[in-house]
PDB file of N, CA and C in Angstrom:
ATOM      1  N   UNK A   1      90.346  76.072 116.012  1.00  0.00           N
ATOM      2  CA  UNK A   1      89.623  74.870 116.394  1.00  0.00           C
ATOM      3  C   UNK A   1      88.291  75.232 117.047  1.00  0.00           C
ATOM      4  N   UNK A   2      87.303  75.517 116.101  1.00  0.00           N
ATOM      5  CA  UNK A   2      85.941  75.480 117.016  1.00  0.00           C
ATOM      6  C   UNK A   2      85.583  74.637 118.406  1.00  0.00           C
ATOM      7  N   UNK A   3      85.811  73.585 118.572  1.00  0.00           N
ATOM      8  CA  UNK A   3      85.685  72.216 119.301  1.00  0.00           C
ATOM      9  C   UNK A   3      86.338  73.396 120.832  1.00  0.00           C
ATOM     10  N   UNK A   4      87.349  73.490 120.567  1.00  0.00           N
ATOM     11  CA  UNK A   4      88.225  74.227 121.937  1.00  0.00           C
ATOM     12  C   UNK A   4      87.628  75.415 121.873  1.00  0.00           C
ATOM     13  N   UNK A   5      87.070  76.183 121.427  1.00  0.00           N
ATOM     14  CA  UNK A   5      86.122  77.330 121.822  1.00  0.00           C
ATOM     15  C   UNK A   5      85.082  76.686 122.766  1.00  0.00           C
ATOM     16  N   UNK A   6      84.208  76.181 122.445  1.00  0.00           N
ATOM     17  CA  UNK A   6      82.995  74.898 122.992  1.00  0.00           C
ATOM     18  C   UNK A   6      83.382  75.256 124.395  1.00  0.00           C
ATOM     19  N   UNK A   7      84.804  74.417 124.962  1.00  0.00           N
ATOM     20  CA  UNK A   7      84.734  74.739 126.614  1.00  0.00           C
ATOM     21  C   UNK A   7      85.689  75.625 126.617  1.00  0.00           C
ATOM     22  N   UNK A   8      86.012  76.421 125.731  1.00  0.00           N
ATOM     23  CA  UNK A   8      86.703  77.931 126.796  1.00  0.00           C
ATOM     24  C   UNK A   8      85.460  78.955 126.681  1.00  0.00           C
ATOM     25  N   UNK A   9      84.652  78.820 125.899  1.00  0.00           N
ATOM     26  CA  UNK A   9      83.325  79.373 126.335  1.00  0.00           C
ATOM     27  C   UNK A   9      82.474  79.229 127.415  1.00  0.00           C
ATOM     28  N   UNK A  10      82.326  77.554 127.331  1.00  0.00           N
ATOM     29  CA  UNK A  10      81.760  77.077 128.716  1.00  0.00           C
ATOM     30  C   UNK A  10      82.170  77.606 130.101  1.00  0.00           C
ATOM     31  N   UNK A  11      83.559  77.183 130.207  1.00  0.00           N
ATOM     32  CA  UNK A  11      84.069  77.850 130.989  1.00  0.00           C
ATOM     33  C   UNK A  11      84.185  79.004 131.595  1.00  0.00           C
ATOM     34  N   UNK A  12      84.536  79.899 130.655  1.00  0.00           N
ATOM     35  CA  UNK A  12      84.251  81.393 130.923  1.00  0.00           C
ATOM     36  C   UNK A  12      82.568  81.659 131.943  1.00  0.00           C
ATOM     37  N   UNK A  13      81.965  80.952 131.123  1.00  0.00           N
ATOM     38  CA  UNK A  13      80.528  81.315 131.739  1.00  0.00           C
ATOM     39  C   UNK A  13      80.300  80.447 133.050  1.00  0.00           C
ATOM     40  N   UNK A  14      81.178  79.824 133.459  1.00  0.00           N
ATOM     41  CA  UNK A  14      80.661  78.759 134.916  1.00  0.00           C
ATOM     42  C   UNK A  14      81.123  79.448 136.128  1.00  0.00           C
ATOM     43  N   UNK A  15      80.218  79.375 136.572  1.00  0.00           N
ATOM     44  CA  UNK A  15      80.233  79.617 137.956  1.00  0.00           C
ATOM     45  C   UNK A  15      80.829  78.597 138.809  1.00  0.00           C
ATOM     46  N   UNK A  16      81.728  78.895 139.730  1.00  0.00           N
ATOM     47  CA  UNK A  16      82.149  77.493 140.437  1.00  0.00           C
ATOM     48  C   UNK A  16      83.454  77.772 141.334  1.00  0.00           C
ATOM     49  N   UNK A  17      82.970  77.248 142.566  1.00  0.00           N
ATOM     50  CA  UNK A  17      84.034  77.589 143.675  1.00  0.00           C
ATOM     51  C   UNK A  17      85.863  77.216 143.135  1.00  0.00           C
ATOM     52  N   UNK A  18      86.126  76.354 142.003  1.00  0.00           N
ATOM     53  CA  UNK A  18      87.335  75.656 142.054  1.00  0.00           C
ATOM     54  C   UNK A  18      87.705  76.141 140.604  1.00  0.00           C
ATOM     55  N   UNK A  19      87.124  76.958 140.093  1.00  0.00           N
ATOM     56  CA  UNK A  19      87.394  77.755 138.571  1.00  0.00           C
ATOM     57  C   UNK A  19      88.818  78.222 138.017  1.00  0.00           C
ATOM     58  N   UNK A  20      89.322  78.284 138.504  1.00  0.00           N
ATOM     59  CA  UNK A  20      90.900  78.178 138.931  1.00  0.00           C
ATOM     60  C   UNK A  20      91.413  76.643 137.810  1.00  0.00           C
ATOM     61  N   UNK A  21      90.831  75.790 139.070  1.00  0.00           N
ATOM     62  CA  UNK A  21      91.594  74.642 138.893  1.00  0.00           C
ATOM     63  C   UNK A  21      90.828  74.013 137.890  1.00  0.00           C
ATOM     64  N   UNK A  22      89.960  74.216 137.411  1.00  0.00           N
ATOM     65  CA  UNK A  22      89.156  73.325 135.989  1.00  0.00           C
ATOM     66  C   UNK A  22      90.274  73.727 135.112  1.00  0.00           C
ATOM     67  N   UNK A  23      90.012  74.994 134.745  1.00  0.00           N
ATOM     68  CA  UNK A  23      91.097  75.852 133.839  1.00  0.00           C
ATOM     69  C   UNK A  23      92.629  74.731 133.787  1.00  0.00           C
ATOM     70  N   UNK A  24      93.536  75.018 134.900  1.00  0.00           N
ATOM     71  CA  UNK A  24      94.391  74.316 135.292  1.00  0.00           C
ATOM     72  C   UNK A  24      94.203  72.716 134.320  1.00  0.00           C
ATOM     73  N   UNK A  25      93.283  72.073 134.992  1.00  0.00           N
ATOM     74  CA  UNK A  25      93.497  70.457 134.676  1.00  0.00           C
ATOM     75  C   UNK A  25      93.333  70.752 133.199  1.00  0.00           C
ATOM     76  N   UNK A  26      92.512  71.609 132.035  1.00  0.00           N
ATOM     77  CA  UNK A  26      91.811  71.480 130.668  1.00  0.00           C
ATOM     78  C   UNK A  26      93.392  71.685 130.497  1.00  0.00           C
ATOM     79  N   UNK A  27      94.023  72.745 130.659  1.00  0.00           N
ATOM     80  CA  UNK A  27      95.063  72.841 129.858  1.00  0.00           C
ATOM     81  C   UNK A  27      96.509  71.823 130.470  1.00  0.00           C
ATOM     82  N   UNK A  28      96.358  70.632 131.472  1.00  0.00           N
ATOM     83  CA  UNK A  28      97.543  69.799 131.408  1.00  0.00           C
ATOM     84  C   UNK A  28      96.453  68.752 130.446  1.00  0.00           C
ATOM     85  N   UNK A  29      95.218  68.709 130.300  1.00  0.00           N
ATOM     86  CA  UNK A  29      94.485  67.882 129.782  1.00  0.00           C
ATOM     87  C   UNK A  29      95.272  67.972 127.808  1.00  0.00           C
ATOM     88  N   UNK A  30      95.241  69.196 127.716  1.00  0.00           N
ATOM     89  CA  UNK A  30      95.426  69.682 126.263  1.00  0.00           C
ATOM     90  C   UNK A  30      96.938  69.365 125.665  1.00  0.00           C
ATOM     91  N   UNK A  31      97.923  69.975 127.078  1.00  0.00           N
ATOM     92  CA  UNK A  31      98.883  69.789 126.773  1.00  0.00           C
ATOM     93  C   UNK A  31      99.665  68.309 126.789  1.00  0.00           C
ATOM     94  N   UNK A  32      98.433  67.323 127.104  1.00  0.00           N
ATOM     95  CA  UNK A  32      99.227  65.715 127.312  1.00  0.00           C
ATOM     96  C   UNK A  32      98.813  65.499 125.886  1.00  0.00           C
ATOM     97  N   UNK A  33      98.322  66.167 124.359  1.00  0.00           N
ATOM     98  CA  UNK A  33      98.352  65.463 123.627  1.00  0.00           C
ATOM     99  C   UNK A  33      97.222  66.288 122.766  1.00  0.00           C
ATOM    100  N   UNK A  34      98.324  66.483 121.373  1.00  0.00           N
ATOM    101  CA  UNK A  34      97.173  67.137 120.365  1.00  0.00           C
ATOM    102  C   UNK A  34      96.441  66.196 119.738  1.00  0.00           C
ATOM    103  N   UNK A  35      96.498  65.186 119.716  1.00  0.00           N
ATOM    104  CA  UNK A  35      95.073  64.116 119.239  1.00  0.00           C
ATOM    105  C   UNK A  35      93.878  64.651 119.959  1.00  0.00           C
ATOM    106  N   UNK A  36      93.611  65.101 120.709  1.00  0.00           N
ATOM    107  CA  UNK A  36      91.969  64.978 121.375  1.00  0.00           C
ATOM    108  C   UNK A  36      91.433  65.718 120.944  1.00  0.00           C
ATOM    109  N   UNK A  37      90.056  65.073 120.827  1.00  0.00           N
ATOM    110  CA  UNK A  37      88.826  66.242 120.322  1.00  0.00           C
ATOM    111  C   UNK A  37      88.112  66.588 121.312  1.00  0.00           C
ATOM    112  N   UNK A  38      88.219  67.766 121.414  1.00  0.00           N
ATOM    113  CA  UNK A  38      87.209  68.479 122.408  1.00  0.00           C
ATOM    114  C   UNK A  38      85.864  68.871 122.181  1.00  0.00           C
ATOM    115  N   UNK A  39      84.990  69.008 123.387  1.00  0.00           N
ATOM    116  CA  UNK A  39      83.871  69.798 123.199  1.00  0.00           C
ATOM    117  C   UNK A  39      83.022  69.906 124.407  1.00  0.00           C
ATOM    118  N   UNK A  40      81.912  69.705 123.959  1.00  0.00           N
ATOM    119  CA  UNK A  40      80.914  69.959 125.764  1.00  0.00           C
ATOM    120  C   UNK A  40      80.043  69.246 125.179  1.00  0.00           C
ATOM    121  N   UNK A  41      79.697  67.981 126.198  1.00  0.00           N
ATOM    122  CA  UNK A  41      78.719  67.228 126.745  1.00  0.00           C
ATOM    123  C   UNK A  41      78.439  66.627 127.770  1.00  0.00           C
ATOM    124  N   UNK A  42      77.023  66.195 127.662  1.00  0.00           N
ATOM    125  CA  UNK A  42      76.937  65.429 129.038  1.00  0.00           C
ATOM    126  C   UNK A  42      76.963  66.815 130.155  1.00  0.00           C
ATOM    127  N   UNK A  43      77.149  68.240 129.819  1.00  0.00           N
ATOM    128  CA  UNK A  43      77.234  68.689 131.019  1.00  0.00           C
ATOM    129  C   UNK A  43      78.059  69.649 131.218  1.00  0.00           C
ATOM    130  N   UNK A  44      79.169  69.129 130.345  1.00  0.00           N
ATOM    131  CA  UNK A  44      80.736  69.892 131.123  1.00  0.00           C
ATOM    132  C   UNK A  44      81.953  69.426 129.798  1.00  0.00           C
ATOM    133  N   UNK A  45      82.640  70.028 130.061  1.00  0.00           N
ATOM    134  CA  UNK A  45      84.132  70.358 128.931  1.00  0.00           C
ATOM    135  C   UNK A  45      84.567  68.535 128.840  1.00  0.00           C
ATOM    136  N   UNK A  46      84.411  67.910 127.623  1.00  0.00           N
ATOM    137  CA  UNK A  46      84.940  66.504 127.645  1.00  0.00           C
ATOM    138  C   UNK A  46      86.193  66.439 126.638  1.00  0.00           C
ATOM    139  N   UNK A  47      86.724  65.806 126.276  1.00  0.00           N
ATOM    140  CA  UNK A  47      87.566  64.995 125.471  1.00  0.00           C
ATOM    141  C   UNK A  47      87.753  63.401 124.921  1.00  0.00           C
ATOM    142  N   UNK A  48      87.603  63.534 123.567  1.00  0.00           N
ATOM    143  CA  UNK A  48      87.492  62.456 122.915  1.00  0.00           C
ATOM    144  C   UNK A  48      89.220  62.094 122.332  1.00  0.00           C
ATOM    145  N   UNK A  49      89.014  61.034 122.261  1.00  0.00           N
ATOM    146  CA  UNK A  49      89.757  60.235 121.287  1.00  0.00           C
ATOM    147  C   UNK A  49      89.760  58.771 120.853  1.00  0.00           C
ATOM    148  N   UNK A  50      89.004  58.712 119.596  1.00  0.00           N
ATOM    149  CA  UNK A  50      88.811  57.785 119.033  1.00  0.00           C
ATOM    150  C   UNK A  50      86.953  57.454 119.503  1.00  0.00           C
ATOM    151  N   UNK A  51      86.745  57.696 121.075  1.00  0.00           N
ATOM    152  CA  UNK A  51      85.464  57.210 121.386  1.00  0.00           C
ATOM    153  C   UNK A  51      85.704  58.375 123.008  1.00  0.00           C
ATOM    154  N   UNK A  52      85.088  59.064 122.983  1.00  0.00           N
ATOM    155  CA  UNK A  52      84.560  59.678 124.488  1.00  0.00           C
ATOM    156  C   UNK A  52      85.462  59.102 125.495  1.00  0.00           C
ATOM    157  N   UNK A  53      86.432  59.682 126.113  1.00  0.00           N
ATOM    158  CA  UNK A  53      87.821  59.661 127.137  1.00  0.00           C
ATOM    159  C   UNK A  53      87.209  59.708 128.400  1.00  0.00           C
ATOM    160  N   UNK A  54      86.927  61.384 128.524  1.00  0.00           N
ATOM    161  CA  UNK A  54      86.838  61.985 129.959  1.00  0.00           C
ATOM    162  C   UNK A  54      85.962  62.693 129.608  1.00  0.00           C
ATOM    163  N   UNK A  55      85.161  63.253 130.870  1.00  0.00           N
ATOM    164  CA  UNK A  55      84.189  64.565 130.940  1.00  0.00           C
ATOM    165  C   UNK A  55      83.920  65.006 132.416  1.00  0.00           C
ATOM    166  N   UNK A  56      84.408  66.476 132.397  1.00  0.00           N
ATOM    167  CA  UNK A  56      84.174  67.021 133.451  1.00  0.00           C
ATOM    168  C   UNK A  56      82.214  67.202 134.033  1.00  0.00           C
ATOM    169  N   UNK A  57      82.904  67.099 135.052  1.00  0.00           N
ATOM    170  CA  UNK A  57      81.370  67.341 136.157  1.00  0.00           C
ATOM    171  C   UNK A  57      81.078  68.538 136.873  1.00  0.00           C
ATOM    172  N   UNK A  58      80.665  69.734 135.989  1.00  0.00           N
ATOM    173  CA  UNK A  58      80.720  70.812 136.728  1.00  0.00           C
ATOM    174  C   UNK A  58      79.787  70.885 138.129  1.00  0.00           C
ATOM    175  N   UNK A  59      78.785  69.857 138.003  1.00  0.00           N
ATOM    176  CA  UNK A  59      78.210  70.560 139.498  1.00  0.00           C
ATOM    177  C   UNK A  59      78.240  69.647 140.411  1.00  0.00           C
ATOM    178  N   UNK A  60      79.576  69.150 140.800  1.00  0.00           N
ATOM    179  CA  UNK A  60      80.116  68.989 141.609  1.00  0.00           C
ATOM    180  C   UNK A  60      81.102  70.013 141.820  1.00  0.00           C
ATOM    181  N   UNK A  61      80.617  70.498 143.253  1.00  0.00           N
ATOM    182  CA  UNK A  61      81.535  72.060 143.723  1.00  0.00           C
ATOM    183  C   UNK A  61      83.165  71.963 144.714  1.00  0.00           C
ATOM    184  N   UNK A  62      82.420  70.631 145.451  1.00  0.00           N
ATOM    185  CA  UNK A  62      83.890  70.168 146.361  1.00  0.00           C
ATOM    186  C   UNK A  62      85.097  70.318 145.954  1.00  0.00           C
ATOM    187  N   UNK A  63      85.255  69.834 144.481  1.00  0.00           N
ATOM    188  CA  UNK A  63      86.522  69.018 144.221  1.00  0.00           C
ATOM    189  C   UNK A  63      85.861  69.457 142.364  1.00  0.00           C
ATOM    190  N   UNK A  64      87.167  69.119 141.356  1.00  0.00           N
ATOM    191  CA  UNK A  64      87.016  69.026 140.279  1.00  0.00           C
ATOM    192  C   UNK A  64      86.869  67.842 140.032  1.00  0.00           C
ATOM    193  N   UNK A  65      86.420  66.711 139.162  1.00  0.00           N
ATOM    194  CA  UNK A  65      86.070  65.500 138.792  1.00  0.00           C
ATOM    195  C   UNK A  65      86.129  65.623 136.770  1.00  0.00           C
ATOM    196  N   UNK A  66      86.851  64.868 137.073  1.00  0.00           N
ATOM    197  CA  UNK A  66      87.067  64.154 135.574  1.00  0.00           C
ATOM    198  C   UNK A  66      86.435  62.539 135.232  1.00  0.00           C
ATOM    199  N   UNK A  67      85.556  62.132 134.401  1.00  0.00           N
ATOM    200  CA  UNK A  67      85.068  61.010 134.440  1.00  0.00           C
ATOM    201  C   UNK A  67      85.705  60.507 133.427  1.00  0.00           C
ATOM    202  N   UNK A  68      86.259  59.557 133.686  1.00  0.00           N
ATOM    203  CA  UNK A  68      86.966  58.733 132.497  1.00  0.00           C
ATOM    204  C   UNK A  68      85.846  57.456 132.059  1.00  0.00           C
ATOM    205  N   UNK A  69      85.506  57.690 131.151  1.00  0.00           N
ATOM    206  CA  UNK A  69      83.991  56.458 131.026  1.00  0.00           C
ATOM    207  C   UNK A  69      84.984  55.188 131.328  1.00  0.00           C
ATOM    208  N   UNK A  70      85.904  54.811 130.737  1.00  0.00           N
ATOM    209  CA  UNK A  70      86.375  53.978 130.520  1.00  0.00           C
ATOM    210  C   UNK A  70      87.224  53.437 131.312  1.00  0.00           C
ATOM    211  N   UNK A  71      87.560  54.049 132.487  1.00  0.00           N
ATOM    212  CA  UNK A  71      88.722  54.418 133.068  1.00  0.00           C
ATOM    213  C   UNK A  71      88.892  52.839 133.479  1.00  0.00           C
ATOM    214  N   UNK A  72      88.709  51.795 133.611  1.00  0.00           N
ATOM    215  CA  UNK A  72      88.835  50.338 134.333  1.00  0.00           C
ATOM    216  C   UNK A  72      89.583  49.522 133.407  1.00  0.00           C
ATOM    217  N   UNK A  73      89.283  50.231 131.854  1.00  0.00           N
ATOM    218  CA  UNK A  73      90.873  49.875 130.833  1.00  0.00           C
ATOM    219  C   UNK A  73      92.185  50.502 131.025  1.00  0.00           C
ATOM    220  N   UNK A  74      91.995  51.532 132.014  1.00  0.00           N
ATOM    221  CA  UNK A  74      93.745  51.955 131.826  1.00  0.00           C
ATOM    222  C   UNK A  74      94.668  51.186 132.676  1.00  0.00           C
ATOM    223  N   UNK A  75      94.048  50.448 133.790  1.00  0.00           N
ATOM    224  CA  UNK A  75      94.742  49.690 134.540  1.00  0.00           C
ATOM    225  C   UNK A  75      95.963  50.771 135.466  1.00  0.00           C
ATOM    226  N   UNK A  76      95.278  52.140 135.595  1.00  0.00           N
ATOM    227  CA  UNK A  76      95.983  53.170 136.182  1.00  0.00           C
ATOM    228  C   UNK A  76      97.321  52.355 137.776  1.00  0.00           C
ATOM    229  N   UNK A  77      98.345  53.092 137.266  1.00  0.00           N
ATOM    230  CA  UNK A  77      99.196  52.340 138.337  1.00  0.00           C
ATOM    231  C   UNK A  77      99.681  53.753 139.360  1.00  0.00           C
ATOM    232  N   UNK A  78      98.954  55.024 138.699  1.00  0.00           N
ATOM    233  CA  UNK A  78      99.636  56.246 139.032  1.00  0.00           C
ATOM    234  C   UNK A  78      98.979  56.298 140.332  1.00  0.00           C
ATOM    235  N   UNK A  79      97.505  56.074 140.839  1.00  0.00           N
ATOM    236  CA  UNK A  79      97.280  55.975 141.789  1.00  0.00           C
ATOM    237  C   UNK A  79      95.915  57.259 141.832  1.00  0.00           C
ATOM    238  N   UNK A  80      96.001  58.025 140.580  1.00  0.00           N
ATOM    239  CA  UNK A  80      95.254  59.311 139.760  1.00  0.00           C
ATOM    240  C   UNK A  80      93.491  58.938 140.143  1.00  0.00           C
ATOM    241  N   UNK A  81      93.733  57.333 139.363  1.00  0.00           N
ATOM    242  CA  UNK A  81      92.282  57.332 139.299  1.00  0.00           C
ATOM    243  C   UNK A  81      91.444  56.773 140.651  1.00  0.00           C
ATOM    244  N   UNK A  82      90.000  56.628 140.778  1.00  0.00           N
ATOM    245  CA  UNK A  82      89.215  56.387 141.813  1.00  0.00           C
ATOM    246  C   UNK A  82      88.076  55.257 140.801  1.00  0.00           C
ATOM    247  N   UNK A  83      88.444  53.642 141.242  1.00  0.00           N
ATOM    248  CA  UNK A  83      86.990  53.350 140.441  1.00  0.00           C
ATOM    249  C   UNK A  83      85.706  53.719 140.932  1.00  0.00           C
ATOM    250  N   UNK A  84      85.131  53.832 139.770  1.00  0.00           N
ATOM    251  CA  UNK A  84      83.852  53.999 139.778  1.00  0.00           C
ATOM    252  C   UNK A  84      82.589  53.214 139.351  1.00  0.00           C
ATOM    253  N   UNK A  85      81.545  53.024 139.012  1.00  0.00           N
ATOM    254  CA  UNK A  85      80.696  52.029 138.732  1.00  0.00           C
ATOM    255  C   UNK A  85      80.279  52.252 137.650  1.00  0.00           C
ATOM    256  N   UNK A  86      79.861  50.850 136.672  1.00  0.00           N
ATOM    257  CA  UNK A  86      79.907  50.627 135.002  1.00  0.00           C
ATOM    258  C   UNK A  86      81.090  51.068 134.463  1.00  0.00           C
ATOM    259  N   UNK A  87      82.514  50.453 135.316  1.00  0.00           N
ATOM    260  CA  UNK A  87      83.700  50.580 134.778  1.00  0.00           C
ATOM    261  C   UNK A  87      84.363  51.942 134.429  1.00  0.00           C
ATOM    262  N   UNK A  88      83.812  52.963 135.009  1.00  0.00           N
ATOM    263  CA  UNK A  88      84.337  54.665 134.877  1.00  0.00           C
ATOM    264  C   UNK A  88      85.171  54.531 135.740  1.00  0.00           C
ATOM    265  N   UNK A  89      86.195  55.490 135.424  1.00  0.00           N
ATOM    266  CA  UNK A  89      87.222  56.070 136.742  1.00  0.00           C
ATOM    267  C   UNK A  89      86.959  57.528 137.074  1.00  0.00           C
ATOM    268  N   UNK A  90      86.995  57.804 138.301  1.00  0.00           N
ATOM    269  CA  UNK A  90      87.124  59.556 138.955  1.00  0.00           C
ATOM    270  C   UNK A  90      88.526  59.729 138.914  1.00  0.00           C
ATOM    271  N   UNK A  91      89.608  61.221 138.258  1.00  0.00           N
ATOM    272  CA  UNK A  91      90.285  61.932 138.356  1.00  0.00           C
ATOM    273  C   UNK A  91      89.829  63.047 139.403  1.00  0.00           C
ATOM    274  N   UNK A  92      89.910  63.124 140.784  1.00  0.00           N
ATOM    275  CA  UNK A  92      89.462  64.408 141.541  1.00  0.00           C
ATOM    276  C   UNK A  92      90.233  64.712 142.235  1.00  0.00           C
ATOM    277  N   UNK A  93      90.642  66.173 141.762  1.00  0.00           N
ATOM    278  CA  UNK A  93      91.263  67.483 142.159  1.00  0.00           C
ATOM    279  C   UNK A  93      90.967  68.620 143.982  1.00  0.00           C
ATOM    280  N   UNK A  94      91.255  68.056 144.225  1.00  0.00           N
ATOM    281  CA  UNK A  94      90.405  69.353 145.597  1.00  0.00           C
ATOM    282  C   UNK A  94      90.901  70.500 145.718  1.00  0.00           C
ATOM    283  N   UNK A  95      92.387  70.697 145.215  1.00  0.00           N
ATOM    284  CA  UNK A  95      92.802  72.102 145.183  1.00  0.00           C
ATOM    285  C   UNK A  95      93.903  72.047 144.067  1.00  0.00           C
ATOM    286  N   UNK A  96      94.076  73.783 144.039  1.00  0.00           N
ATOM    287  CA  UNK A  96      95.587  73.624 143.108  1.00  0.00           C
ATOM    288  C   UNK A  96      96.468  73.060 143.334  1.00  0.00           C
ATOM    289  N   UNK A  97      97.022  72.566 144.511  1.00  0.00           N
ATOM    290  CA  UNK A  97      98.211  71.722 145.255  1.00  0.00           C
ATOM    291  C   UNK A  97      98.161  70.456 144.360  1.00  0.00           C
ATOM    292  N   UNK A  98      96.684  70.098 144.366  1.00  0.00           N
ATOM    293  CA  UNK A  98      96.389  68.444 144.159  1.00  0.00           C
ATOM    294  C   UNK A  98      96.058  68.520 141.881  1.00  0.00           C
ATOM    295  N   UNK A  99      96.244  69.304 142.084  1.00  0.00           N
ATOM    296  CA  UNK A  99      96.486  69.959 140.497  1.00  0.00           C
ATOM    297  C   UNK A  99      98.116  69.501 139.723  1.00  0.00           C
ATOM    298  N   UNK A 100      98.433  70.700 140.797  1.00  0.00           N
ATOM    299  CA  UNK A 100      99.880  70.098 140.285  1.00  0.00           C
ATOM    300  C   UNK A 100     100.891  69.086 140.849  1.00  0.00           C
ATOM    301  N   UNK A 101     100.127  68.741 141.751  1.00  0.00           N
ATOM    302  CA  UNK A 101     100.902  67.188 142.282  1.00  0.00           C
ATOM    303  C   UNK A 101     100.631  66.186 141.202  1.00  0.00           C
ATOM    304  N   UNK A 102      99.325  66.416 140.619  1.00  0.00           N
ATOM    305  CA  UNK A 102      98.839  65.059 139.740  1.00  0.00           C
ATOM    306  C   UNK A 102      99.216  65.541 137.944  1.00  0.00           C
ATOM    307  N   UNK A 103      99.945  66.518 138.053  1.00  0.00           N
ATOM    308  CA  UNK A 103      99.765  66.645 136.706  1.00  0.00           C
ATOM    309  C   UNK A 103     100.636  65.745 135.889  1.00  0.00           C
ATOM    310  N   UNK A 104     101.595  65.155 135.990  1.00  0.00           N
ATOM    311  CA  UNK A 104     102.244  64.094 135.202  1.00  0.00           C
ATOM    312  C   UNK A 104     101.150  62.865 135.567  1.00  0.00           C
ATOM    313  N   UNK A 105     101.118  62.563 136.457  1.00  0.00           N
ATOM    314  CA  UNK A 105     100.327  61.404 136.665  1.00  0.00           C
ATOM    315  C   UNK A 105      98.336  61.325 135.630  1.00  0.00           C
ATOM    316  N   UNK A 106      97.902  63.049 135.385  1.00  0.00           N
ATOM    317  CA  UNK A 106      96.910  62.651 134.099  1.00  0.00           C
ATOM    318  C   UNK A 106      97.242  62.798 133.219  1.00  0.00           C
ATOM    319  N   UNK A 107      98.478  63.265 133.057  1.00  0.00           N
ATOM    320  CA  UNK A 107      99.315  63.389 131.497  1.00  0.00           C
ATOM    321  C   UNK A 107      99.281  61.805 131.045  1.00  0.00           C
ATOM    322  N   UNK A 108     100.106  60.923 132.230  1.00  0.00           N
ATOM    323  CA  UNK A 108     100.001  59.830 131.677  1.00  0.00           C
ATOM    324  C   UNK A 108      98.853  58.746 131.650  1.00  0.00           C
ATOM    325  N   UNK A 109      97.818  59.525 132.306  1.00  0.00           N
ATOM    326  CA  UNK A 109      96.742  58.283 132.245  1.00  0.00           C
ATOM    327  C   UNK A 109      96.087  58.838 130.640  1.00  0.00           C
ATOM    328  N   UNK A 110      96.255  59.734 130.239  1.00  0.00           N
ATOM    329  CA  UNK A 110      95.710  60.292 128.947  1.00  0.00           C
ATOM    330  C   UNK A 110      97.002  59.909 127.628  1.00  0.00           C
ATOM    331  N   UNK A 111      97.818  59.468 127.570  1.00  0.00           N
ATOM    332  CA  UNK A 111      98.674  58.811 126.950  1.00  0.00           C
ATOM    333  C   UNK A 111      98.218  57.727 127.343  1.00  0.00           C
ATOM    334  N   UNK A 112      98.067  56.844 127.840  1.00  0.00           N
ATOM    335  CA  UNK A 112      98.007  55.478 128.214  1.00  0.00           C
ATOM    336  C   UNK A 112      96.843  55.293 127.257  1.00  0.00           C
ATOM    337  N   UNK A 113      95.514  56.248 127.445  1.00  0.00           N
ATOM    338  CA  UNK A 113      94.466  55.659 126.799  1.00  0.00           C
ATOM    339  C   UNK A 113      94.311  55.874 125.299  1.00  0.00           C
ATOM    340  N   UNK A 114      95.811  56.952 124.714  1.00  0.00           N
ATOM    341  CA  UNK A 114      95.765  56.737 123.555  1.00  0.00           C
ATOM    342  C   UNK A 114      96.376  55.946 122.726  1.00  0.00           C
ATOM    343  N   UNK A 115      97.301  55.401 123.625  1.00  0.00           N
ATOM    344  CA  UNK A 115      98.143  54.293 123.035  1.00  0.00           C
ATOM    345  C   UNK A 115      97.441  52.884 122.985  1.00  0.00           C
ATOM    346  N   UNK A 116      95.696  52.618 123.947  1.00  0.00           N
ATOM    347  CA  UNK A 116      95.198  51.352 124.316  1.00  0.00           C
ATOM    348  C   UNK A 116      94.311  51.843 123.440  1.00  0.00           C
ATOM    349  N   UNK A 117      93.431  52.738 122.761  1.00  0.00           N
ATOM    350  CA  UNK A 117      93.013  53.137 121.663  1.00  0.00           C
ATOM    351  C   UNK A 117      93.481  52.982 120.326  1.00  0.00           C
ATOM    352  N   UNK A 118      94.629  53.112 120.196  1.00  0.00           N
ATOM    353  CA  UNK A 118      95.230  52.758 119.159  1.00  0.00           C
ATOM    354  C   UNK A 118      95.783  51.794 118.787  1.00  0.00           C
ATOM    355  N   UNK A 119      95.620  50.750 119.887  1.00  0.00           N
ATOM    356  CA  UNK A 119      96.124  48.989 119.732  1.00  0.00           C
ATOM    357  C   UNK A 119      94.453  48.223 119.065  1.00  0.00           C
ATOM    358  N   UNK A 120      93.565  49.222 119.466  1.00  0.00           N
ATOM    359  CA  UNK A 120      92.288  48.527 118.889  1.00  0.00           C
ATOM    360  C   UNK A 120      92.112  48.325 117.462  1.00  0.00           C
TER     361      UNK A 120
END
């Protein structure tokens, strides 16, 4: 899959206090579902399905951040997401703890949006 080279390349080459945990979230990101298309835009390692999902924010150093453009359709009940403005949601990580505390909880916000994708 060229597309998944895109950000394990990216990756490899980033500099970044939480490098660890990007790694971490791409692959519960990967493993909630072989539908997604990957690649790098906007910046940072994203995932599509059907229309642009999520995209990481590498230079933000605090915390990892996942932007869900869309995120104000998932109607998240997991508690995962953070709204954001023009209807995006924040997924943010501050450590590995908060990695794997949330990892079922973006498994299912990334199922959720392929199943509300696929009702369209």
């Amino acid at each position: 899959m060229p597309t998944t080279n895109k950000i394990d390349e990216f990756v490899s080459k980033l500099t970044h206090p939480l490098k660890a945990e990007i790694e971490a979230v791409i692959k519960i990101i990967r493993e909630a579902s072989t539908k997604l298309e990957e690649d790098v835009k906007w910046g940072g390692p994203s995932f599509d399905y059907q229309e642009p999902m999520a995209t990481m924010n590498p230079r933000i150093t605090d915390y990892v951040v996942f932007i869900f453009h869309k995120g104000e359709l998932l109607n998240d009940k997991t508690g995962l997401l953070e709204p954001a403005p023009k209807g995006k949601a924040y997924a943010k990580f501050h450590s590995m703890d908060d990695v794997k505390k949330h990892k079922a909880d973006l498994q299912k916000v990334i199922k959720d949006w392929i199943k509300l994708m696929d009702q369209q």
